[in-house]
Each structure stands twice: as C-alpha cells, then as structure tokens.
Protein backbone atom coordinates (compact mmCIF):
# COMPACT_ATOMS: atom_id res chain seq x y z
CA UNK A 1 0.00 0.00 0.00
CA UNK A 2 1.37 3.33 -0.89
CA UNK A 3 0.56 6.77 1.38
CA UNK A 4 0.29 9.92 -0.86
CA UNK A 5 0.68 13.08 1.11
CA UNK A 6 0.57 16.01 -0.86
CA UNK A 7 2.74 18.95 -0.41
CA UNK A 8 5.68 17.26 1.58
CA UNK A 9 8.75 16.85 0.36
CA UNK A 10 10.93 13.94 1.94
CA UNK A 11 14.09 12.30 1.60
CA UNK A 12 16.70 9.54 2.92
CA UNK A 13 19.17 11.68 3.37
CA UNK A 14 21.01 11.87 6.61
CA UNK A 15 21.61 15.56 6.67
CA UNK A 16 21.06 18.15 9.29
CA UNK A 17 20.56 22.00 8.68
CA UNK A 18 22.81 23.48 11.17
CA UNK A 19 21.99 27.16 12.61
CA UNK A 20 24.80 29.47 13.81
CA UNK A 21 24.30 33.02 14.61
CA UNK A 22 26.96 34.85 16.70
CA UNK A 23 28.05 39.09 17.68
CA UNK A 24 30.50 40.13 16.23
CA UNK A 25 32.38 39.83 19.81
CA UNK A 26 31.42 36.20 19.55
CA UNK A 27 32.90 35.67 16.05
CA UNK A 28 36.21 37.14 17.68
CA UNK A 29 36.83 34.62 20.15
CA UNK A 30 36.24 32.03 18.27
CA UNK A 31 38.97 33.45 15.93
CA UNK A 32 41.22 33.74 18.75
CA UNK A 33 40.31 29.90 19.99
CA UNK A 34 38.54 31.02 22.91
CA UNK A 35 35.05 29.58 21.85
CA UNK A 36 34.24 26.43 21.38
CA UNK A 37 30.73 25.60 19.00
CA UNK A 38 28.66 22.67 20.09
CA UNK A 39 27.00 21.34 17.52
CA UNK A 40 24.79 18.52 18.69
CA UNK A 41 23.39 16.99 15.51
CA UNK A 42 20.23 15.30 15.15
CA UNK A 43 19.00 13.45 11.97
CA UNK A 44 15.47 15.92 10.39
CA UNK A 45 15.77 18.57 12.87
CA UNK A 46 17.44 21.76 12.67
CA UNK A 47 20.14 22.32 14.95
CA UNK A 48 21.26 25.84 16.63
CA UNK A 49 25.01 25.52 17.56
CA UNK A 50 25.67 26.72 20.83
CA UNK A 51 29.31 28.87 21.78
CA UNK A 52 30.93 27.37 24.33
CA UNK A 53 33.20 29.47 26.87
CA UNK A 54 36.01 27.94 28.83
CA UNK A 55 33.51 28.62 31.77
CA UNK A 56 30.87 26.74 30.15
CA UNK A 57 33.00 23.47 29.68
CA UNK A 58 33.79 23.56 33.27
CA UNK A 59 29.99 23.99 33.93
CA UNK A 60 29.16 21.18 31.59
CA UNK A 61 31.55 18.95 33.36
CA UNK A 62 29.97 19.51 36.50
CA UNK A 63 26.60 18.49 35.22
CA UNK A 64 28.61 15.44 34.31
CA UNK A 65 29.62 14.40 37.53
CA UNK A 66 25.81 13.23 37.94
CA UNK A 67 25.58 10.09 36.22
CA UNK A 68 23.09 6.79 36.03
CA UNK A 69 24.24 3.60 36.85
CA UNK A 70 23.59 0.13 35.68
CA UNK A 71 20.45 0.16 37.42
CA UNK A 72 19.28 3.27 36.49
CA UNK A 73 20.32 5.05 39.75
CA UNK A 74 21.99 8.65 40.13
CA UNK A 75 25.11 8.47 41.32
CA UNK A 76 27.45 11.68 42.24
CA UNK A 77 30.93 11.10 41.28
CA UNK A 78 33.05 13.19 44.28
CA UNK A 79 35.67 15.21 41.85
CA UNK A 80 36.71 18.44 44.20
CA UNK A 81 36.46 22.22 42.28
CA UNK A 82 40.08 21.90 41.51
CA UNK A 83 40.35 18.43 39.94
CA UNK A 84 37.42 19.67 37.92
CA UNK A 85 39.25 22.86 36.86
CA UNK A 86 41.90 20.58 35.99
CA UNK A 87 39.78 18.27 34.12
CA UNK A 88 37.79 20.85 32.28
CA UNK A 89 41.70 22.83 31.34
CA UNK A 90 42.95 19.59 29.62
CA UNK A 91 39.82 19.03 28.05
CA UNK A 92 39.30 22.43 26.82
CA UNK A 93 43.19 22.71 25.07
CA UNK A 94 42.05 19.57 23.21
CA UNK A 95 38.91 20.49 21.73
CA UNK A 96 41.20 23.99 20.80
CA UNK A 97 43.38 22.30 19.24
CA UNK A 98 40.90 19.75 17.14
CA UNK A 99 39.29 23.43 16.47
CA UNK A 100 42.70 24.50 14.79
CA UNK A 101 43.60 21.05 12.98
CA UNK A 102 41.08 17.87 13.22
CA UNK A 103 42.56 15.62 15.97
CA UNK A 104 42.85 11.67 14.82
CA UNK A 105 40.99 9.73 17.52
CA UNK A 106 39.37 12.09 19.81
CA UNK A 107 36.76 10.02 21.62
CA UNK A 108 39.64 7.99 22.54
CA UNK A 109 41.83 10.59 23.96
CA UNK A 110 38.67 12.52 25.46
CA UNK A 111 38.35 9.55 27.19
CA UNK A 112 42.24 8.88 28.24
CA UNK A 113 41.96 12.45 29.76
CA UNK A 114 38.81 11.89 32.12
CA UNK A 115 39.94 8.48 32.82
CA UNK A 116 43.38 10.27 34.46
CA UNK A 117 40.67 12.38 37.04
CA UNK A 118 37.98 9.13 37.81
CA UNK A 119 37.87 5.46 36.55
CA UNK A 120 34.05 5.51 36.87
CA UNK A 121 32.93 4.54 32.96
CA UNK A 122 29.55 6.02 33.29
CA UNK A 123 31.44 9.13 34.19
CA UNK A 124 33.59 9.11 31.40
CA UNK A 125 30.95 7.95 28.82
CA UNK A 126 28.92 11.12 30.35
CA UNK A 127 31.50 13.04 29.72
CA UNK A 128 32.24 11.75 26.04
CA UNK A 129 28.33 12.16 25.66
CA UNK A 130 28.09 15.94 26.66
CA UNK A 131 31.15 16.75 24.06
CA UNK A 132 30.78 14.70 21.08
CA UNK A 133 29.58 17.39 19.50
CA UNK A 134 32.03 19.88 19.78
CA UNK A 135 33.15 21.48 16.34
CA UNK A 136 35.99 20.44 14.69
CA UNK A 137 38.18 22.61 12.22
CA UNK A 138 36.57 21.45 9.23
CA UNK A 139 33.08 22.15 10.79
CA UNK A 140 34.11 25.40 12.18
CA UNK A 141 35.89 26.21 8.61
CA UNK A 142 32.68 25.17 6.59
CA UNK A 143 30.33 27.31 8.72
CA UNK A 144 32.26 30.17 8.85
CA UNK A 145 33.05 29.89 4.94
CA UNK A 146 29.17 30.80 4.55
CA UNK A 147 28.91 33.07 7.43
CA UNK A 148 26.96 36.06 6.36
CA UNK A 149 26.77 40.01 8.36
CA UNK A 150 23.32 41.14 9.57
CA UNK A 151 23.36 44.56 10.12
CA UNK A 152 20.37 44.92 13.12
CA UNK A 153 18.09 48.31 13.78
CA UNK A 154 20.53 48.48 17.11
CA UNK A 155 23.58 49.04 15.05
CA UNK A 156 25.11 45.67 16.25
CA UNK A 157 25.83 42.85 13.80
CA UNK A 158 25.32 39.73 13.84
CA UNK A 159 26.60 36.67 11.81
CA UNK A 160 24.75 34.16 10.60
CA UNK A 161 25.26 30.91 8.87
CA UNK A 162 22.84 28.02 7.88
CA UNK A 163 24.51 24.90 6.51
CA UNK A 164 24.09 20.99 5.69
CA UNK A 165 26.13 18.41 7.57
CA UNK A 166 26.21 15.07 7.24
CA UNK A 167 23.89 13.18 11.23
C-alpha cells in the first residue's frame, strides 16, 4: 500500500541544517580559539550551535559528575572544584586544538583524559556524551566559509550561517 501526502517533500538523506548566529564579539573569540561551538546533531531537525566558553565546559563537566548507573540510579561522582578545573583545562586545550587542525581519535583521547581524574565509565561515557559534539576545524571552517553580516536596527551585527552536515 502506498501513502500519498501532498505537499511534503521527503528524503533519505542523513543531513542536518545546522543554525549558527553569533556578535561580532562572539565571532572574535572564536577566531582567537577562545570559543568552542557545540553542535549537537540530530537526523530531520534543525540544529542551533551553541558557543561554548572555557567557563561553560567547566559547567558542563559539573553536570557530568551526575551520572546513572547500571540500574538506572543517580550516582554523584566526588571530583573536588580543583580536579574539575583541571579536568575541564585539559579538556578544553584539546577540543582547541581539534578546532585549529582535526585531531585523529578524539573520543579515545577525550576519554584517556577523564579516565586520568575518575575510573568511573559512566562518568567518562557522560562526559564523552556531553562533548561529542564539539566542532571540529573542518566544521568550524565550513560554517564560517558561509557566514553572512546582519546589520540589526541596534547598530550591532550579527553573523549568521545556515549549513548541511552530514547526522
């Protein structure tokens, strides 16, 4: 039996439109490779990247220290502020630098790091989970490549960039 629903288009393919828009202050520091973009991709949705601070990647690592267990239960992994800060530093000069050229094996030496600050696996998987999505050069080079200027009523600008990527 074939459905016939008129005025849809659909296809098979396994692309994402990916939404950026960022100030002009924004675009700067991610110049200067002190902004991450987290791009968390999801197959027929559009996705809005999200900057990400070095503040931010502590603060996501933190959320991280809450994780389920085997049995569904939330467990608190006990990482003081400084092993975090730690943690988050290491993590953060690695995601910079797959931001500058695209690192070979990065879940594996995302996971190498965390595993140096706590052996707990659902920690480190939790971890992995929350930064998968962080841009990589190519990503970051193929957005900004169609980046375009919005002039607002305010005066500021703002840049804007909607592109394909592969889910």
């Amino acid at each position: 039996m074939k459905t016939i629903r008129n005025s849809v288009f659909e296809t098979n393919s396994s692309s994402c439109h990916v939404v950026t828009v960022l100030s002009d202050y924004e675009m700067e520091k991610l110049k200067n490779n002190d902004l991450l973009l987290d791009i968390q991709l999801s197959q027929g949705s559009k996705t809005i990247t999200t900057p990400i601070d070095d503040r931010q990647l502590q603060y996501e690592i933190e959320r991280c220290l809450f994780v389920y267990d085997s049995h569904g239960q939330v467990n608190y992994i006990e990482l003081d502020r400084k092993t975090v800060e730690a943690l988050s530093k290491e993590l953060w000069d690695l995601f910079i630098s797959n931001m500058k050229k695209r690192v070979d094996g990065l879940e594996d030496k995302v996971k190498a790091i965390v595993k140096k600050y706590s052996t707990d696996e659902n920690f480190i998987d939790s971890v992995w989970s929350r930064v998968e999505g962080f841009a990589s050069s190519i990503n970051v080079e193929y957005i900004l490549e169609r980046m375009q200027k919005y002039e607002m009523a305010s005066g500021d600008n703002m840049n804007f960039s909607c592109v394909e990527m592969e889910c």
